[in-house]
PDB file of N, CA and C in Angstrom:
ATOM      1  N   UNK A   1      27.790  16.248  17.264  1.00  0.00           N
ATOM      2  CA  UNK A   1      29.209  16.471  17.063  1.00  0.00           C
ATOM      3  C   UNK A   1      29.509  16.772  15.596  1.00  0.00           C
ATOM      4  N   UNK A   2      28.803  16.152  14.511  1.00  0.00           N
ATOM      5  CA  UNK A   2      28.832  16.483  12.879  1.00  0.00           C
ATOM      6  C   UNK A   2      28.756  17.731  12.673  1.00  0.00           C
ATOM      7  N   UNK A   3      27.274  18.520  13.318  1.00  0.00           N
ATOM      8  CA  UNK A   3      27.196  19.465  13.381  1.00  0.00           C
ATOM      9  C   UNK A   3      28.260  20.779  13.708  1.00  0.00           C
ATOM     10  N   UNK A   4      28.545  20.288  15.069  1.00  0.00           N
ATOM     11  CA  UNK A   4      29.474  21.194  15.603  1.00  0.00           C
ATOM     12  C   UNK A   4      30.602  21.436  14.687  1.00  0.00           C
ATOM     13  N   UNK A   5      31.260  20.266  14.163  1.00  0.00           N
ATOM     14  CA  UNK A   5      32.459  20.170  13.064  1.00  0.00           C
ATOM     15  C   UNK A   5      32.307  21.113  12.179  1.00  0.00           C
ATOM     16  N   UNK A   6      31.311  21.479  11.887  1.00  0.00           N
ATOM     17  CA  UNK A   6      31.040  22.657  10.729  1.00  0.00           C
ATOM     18  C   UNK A   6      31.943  24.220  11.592  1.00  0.00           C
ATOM     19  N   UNK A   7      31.758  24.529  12.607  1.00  0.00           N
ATOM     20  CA  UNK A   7      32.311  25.623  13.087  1.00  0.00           C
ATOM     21  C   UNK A   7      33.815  25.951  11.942  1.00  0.00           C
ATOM     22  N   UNK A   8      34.733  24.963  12.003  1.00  0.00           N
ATOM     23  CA  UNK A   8      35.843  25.295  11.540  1.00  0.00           C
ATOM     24  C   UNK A   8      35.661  25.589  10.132  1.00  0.00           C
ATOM     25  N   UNK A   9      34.584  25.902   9.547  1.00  0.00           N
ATOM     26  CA  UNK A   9      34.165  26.285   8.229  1.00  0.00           C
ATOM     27  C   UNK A   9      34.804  24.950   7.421  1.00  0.00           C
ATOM     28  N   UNK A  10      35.078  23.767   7.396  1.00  0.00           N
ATOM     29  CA  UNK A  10      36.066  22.839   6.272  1.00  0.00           C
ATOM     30  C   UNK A  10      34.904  21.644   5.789  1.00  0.00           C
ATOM     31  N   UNK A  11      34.115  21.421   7.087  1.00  0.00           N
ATOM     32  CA  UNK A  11      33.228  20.196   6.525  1.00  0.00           C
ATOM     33  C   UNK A  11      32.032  20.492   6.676  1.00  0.00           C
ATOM     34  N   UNK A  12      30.970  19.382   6.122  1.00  0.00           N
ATOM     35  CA  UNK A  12      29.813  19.669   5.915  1.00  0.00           C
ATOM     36  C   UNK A  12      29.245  17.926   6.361  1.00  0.00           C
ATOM     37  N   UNK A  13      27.747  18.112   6.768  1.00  0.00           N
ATOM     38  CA  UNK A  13      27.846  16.788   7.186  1.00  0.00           C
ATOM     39  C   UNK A  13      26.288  16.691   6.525  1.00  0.00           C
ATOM     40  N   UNK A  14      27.022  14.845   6.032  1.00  0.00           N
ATOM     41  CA  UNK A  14      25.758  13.978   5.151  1.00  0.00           C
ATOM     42  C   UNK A  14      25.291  13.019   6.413  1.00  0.00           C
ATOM     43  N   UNK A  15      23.959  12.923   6.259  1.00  0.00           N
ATOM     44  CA  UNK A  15      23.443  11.926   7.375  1.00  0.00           C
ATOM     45  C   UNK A  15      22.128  11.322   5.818  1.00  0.00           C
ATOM     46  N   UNK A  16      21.979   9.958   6.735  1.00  0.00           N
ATOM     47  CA  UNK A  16      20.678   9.065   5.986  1.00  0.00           C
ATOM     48  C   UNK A  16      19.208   9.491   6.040  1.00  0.00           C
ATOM     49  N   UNK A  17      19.079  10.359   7.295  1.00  0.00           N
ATOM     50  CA  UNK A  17      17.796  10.954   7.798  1.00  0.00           C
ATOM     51  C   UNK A  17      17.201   9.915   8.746  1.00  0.00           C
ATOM     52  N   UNK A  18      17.896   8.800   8.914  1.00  0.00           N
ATOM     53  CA  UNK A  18      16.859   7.511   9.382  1.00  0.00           C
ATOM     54  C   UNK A  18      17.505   7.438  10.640  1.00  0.00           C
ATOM     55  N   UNK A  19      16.900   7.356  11.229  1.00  0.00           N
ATOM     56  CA  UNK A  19      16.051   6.913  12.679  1.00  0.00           C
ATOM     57  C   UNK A  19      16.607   8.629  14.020  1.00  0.00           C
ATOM     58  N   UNK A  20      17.413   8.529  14.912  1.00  0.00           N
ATOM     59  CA  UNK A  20      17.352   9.373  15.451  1.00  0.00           C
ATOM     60  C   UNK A  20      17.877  10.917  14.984  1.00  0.00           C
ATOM     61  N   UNK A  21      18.523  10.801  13.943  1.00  0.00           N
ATOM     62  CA  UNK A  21      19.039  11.816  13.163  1.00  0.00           C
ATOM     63  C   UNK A  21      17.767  12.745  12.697  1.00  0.00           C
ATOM     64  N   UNK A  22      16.792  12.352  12.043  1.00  0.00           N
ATOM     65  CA  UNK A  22      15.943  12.452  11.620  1.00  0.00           C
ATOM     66  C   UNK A  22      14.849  13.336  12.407  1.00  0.00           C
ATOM     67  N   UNK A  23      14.787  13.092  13.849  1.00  0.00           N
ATOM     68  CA  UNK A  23      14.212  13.821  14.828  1.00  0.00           C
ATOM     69  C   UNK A  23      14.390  15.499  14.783  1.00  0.00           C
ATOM     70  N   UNK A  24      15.649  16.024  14.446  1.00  0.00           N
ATOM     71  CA  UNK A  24      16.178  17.195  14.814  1.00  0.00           C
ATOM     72  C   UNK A  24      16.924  17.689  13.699  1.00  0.00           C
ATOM     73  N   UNK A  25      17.540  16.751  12.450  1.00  0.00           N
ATOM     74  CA  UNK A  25      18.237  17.352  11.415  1.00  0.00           C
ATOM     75  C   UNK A  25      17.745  17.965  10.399  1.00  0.00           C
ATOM     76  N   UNK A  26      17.518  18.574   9.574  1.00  0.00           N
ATOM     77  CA  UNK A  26      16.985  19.037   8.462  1.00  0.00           C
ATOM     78  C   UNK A  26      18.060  19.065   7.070  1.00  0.00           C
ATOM     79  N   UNK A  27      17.415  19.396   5.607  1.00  0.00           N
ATOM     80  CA  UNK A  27      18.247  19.472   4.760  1.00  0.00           C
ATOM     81  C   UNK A  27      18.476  20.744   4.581  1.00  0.00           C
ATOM     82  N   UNK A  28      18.438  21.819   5.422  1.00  0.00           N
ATOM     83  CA  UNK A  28      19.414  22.876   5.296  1.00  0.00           C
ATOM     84  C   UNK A  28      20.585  22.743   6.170  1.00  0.00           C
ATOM     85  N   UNK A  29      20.711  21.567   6.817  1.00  0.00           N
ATOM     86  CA  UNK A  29      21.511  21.859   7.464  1.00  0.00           C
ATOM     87  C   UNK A  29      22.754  20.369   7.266  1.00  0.00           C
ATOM     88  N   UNK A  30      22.175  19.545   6.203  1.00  0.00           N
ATOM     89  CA  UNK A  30      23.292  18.422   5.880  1.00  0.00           C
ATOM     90  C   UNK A  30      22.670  17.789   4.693  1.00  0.00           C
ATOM     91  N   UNK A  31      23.814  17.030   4.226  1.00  0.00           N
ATOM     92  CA  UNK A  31      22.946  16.378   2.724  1.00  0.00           C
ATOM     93  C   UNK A  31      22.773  15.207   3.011  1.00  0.00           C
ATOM     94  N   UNK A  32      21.658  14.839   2.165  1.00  0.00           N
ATOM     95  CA  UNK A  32      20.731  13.310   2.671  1.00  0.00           C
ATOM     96  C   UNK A  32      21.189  12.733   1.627  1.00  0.00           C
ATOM     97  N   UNK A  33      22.144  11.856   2.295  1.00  0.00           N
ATOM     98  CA  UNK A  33      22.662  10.726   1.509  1.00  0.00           C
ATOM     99  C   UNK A  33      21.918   9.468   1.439  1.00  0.00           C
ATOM    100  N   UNK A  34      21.004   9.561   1.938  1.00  0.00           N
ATOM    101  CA  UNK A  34      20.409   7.939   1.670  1.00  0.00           C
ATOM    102  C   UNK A  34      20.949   6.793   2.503  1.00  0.00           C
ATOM    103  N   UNK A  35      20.554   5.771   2.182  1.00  0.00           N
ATOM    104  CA  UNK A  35      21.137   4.263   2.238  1.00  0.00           C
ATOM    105  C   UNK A  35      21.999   3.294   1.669  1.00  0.00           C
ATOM    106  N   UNK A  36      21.494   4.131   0.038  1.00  0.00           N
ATOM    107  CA  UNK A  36      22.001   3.130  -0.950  1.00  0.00           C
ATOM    108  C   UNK A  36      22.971   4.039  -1.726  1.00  0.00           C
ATOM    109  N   UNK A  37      23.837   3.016  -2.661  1.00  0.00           N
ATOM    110  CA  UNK A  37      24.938   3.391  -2.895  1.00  0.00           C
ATOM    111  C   UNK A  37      24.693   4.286  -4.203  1.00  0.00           C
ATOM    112  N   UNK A  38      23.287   4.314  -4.516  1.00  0.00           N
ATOM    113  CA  UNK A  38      23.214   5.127  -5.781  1.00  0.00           C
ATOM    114  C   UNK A  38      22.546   6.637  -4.985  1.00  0.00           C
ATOM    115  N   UNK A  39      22.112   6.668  -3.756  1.00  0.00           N
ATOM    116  CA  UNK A  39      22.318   7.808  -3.091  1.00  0.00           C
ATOM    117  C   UNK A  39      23.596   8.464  -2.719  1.00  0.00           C
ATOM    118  N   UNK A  40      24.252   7.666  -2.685  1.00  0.00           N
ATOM    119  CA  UNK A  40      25.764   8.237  -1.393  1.00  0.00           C
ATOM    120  C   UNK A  40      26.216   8.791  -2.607  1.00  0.00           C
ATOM    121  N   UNK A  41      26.408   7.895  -4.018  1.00  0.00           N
ATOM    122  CA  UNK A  41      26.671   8.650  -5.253  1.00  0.00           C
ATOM    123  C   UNK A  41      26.431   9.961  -5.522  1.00  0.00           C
ATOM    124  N   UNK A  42      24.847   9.822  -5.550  1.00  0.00           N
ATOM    125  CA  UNK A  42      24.617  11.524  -5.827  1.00  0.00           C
ATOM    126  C   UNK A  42      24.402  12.576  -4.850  1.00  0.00           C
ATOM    127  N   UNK A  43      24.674  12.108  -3.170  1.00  0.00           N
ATOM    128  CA  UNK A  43      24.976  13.545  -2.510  1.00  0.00           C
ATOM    129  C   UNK A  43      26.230  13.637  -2.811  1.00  0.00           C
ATOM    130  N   UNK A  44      27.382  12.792  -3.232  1.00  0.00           N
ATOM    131  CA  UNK A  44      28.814  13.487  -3.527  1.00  0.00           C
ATOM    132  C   UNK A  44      28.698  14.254  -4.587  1.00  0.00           C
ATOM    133  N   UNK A  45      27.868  13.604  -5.450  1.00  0.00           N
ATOM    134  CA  UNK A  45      27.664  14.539  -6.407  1.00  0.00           C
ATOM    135  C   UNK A  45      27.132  16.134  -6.237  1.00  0.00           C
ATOM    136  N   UNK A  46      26.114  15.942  -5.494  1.00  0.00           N
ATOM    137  CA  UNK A  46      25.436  16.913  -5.202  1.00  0.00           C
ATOM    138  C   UNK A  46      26.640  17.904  -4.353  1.00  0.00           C
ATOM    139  N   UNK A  47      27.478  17.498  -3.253  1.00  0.00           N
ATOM    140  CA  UNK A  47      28.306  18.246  -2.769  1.00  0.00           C
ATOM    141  C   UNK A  47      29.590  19.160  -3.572  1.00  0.00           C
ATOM    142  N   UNK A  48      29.739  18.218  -4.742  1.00  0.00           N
ATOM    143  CA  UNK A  48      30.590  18.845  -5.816  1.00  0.00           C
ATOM    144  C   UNK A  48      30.224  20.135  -6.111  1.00  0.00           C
ATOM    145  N   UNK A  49      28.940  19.777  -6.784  1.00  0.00           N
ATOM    146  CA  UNK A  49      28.360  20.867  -7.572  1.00  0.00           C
ATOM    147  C   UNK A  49      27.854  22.126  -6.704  1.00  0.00           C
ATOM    148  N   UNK A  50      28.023  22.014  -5.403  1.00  0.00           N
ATOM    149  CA  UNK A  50      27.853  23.088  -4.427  1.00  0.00           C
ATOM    150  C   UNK A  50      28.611  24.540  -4.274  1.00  0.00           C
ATOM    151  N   UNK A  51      27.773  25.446  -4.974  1.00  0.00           N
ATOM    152  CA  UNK A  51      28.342  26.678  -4.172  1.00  0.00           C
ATOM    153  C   UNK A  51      29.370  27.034  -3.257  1.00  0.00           C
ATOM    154  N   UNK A  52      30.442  27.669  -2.995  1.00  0.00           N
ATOM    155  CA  UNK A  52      31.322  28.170  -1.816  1.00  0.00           C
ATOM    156  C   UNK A  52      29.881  28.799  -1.053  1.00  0.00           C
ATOM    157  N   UNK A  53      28.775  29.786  -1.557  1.00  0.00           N
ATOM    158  CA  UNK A  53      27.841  30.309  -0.617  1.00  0.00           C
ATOM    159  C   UNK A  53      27.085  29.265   0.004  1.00  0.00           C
ATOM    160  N   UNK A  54      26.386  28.249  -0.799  1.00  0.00           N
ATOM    161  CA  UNK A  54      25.605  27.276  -0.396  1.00  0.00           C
ATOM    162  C   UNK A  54      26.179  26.158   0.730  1.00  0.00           C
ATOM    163  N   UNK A  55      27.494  25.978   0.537  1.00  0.00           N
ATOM    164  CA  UNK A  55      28.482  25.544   1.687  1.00  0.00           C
ATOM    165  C   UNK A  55      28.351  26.075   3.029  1.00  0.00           C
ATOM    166  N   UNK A  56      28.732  27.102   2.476  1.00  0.00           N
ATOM    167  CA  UNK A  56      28.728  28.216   4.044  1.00  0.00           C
ATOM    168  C   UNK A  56      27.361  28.202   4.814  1.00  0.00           C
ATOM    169  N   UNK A  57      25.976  28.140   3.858  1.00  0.00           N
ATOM    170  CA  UNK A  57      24.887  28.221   4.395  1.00  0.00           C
ATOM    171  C   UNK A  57      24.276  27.006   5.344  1.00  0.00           C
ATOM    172  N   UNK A  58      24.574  25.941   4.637  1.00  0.00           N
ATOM    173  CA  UNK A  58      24.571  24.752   5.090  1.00  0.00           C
ATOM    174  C   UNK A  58      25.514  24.603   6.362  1.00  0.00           C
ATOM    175  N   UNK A  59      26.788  25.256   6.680  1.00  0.00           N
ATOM    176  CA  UNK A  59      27.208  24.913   8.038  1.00  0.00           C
ATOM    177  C   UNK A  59      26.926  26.113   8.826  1.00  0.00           C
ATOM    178  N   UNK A  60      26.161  26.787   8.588  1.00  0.00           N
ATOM    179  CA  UNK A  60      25.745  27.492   9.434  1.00  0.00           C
ATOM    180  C   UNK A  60      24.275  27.217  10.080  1.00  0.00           C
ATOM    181  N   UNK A  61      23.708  26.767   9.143  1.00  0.00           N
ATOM    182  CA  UNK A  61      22.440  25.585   9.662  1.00  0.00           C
ATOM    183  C   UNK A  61      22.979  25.078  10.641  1.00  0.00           C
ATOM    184  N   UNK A  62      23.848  24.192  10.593  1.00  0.00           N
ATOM    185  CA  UNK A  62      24.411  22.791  11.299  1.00  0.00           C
ATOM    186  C   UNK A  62      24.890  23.309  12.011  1.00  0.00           C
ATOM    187  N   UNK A  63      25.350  24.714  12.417  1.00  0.00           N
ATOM    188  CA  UNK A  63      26.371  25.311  13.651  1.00  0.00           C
ATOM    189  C   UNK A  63      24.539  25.629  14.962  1.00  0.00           C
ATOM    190  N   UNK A  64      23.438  25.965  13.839  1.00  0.00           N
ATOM    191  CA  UNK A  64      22.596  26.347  14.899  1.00  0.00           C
ATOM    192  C   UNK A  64      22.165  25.265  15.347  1.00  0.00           C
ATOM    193  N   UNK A  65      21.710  24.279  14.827  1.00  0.00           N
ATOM    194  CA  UNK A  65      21.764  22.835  15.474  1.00  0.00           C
ATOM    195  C   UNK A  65      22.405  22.631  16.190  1.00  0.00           C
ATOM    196  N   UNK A  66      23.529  22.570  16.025  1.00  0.00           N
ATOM    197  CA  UNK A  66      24.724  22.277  17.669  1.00  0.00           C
ATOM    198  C   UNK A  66      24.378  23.069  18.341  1.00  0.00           C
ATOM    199  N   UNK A  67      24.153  24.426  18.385  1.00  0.00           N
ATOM    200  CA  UNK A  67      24.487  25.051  19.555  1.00  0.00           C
ATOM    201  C   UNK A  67      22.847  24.731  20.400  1.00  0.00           C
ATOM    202  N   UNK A  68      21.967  24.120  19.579  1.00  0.00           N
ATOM    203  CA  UNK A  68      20.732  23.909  20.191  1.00  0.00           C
ATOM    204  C   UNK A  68      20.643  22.934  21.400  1.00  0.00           C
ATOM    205  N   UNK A  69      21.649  21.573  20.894  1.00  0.00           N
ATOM    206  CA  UNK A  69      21.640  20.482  21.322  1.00  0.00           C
ATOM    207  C   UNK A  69      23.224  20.706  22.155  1.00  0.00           C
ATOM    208  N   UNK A  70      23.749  22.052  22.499  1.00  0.00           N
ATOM    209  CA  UNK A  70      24.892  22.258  23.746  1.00  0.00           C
ATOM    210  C   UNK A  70      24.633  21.337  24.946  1.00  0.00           C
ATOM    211  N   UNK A  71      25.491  21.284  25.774  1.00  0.00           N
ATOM    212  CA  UNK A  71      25.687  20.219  27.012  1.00  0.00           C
ATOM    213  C   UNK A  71      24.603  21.705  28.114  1.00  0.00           C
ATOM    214  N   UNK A  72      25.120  22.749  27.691  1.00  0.00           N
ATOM    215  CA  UNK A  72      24.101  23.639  28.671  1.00  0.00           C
ATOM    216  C   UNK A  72      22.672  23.542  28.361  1.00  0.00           C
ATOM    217  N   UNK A  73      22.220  23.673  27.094  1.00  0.00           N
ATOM    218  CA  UNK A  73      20.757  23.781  26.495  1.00  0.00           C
ATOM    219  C   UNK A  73      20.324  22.297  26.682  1.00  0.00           C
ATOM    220  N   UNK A  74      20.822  20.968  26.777  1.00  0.00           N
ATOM    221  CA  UNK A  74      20.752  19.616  26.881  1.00  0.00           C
ATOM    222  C   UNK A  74      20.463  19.791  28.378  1.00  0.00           C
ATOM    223  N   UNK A  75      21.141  19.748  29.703  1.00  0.00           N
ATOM    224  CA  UNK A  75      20.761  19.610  31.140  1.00  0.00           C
ATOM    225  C   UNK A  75      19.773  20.385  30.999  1.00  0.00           C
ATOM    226  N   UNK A  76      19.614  21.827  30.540  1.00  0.00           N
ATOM    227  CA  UNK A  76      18.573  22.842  30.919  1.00  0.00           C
ATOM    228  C   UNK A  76      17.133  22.409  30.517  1.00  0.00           C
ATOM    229  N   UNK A  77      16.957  21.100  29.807  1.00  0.00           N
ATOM    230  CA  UNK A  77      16.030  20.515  29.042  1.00  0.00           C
ATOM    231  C   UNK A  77      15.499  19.413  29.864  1.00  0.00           C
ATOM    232  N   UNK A  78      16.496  18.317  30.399  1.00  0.00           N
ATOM    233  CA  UNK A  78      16.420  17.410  30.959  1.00  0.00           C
ATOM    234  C   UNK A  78      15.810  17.962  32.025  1.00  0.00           C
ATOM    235  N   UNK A  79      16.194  19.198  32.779  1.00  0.00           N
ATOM    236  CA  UNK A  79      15.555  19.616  34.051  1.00  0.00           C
ATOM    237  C   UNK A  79      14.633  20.364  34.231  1.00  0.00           C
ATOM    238  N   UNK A  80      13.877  20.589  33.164  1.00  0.00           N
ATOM    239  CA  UNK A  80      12.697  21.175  32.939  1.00  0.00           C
ATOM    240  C   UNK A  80      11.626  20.024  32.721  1.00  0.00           C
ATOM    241  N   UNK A  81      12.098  18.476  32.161  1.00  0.00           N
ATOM    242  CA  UNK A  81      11.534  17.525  32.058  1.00  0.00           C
ATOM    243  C   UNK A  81      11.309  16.997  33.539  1.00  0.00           C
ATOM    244  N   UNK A  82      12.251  16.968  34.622  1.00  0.00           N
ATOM    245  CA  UNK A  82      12.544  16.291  35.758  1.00  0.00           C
ATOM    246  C   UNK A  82      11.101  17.610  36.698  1.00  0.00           C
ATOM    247  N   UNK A  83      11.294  18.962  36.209  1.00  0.00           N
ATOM    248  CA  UNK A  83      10.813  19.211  37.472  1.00  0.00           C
ATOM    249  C   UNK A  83       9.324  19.288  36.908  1.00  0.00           C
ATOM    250  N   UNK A  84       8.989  19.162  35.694  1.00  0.00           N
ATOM    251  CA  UNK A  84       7.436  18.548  35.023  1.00  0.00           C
ATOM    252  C   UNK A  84       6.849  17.556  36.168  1.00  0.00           C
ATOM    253  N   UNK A  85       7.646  16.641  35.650  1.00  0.00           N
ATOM    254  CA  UNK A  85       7.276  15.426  35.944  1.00  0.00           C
ATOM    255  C   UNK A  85       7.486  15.749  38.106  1.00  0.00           C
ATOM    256  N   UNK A  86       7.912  16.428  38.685  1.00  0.00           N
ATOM    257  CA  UNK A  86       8.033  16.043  40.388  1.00  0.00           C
ATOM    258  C   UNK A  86       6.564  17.219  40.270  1.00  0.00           C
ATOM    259  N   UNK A  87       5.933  17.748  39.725  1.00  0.00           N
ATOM    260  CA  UNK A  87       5.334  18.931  39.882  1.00  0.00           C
ATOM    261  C   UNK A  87       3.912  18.685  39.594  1.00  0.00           C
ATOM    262  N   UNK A  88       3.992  17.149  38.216  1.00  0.00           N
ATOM    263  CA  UNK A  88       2.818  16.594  38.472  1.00  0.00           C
ATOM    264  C   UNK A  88       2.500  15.879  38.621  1.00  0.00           C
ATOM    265  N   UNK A  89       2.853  15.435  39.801  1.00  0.00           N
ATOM    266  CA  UNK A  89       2.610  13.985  40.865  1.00  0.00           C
ATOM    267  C   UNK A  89       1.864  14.768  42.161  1.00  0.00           C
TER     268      UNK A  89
END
């Protein structure tokens, strides 16, 4: 859903990288804020000092991510897992 938020071109999304985020996100596509408060510091920082281009690039990362993880591309996944698994039994 972070991801998707990028469509309206206004936000950009920071994640920690830790635990399921981490599976599928990358840093072209959000800033790694860390844990600690001297991280969260310097991705704001880091977001300041950001480009209008480098902005744009970054939610366009994050727009292809969403559209990866869609409710259509999500079932179409699950049911390729389901008919794996009835196919090798």
């Amino acid at each position: 859903e972070a991801c998707a938020a990028a469509i309206g071109g206004k936000t950009l999304f920071a994640s920690s990288f830790v635990g399921g985020m981490s599976e599928f996100l990358n840093t072209d596509a959000a800033i790694n804020c860390g844990t600690t408060k001297e991280n969260i510091e310097k991705s704001i920082c880091r977001f300041l000092k950001m480009s209008e281009n480098d902005k744009k690039k970054m939610r366009t990362a994050a727009i292809s991510i969403a559209k990866k993880y869609s409710w259509d591309n999500t079932t179409q996944n699950i049911q390729q897992v389901y008919d794996n698994l009835l196919n090798n039994n």
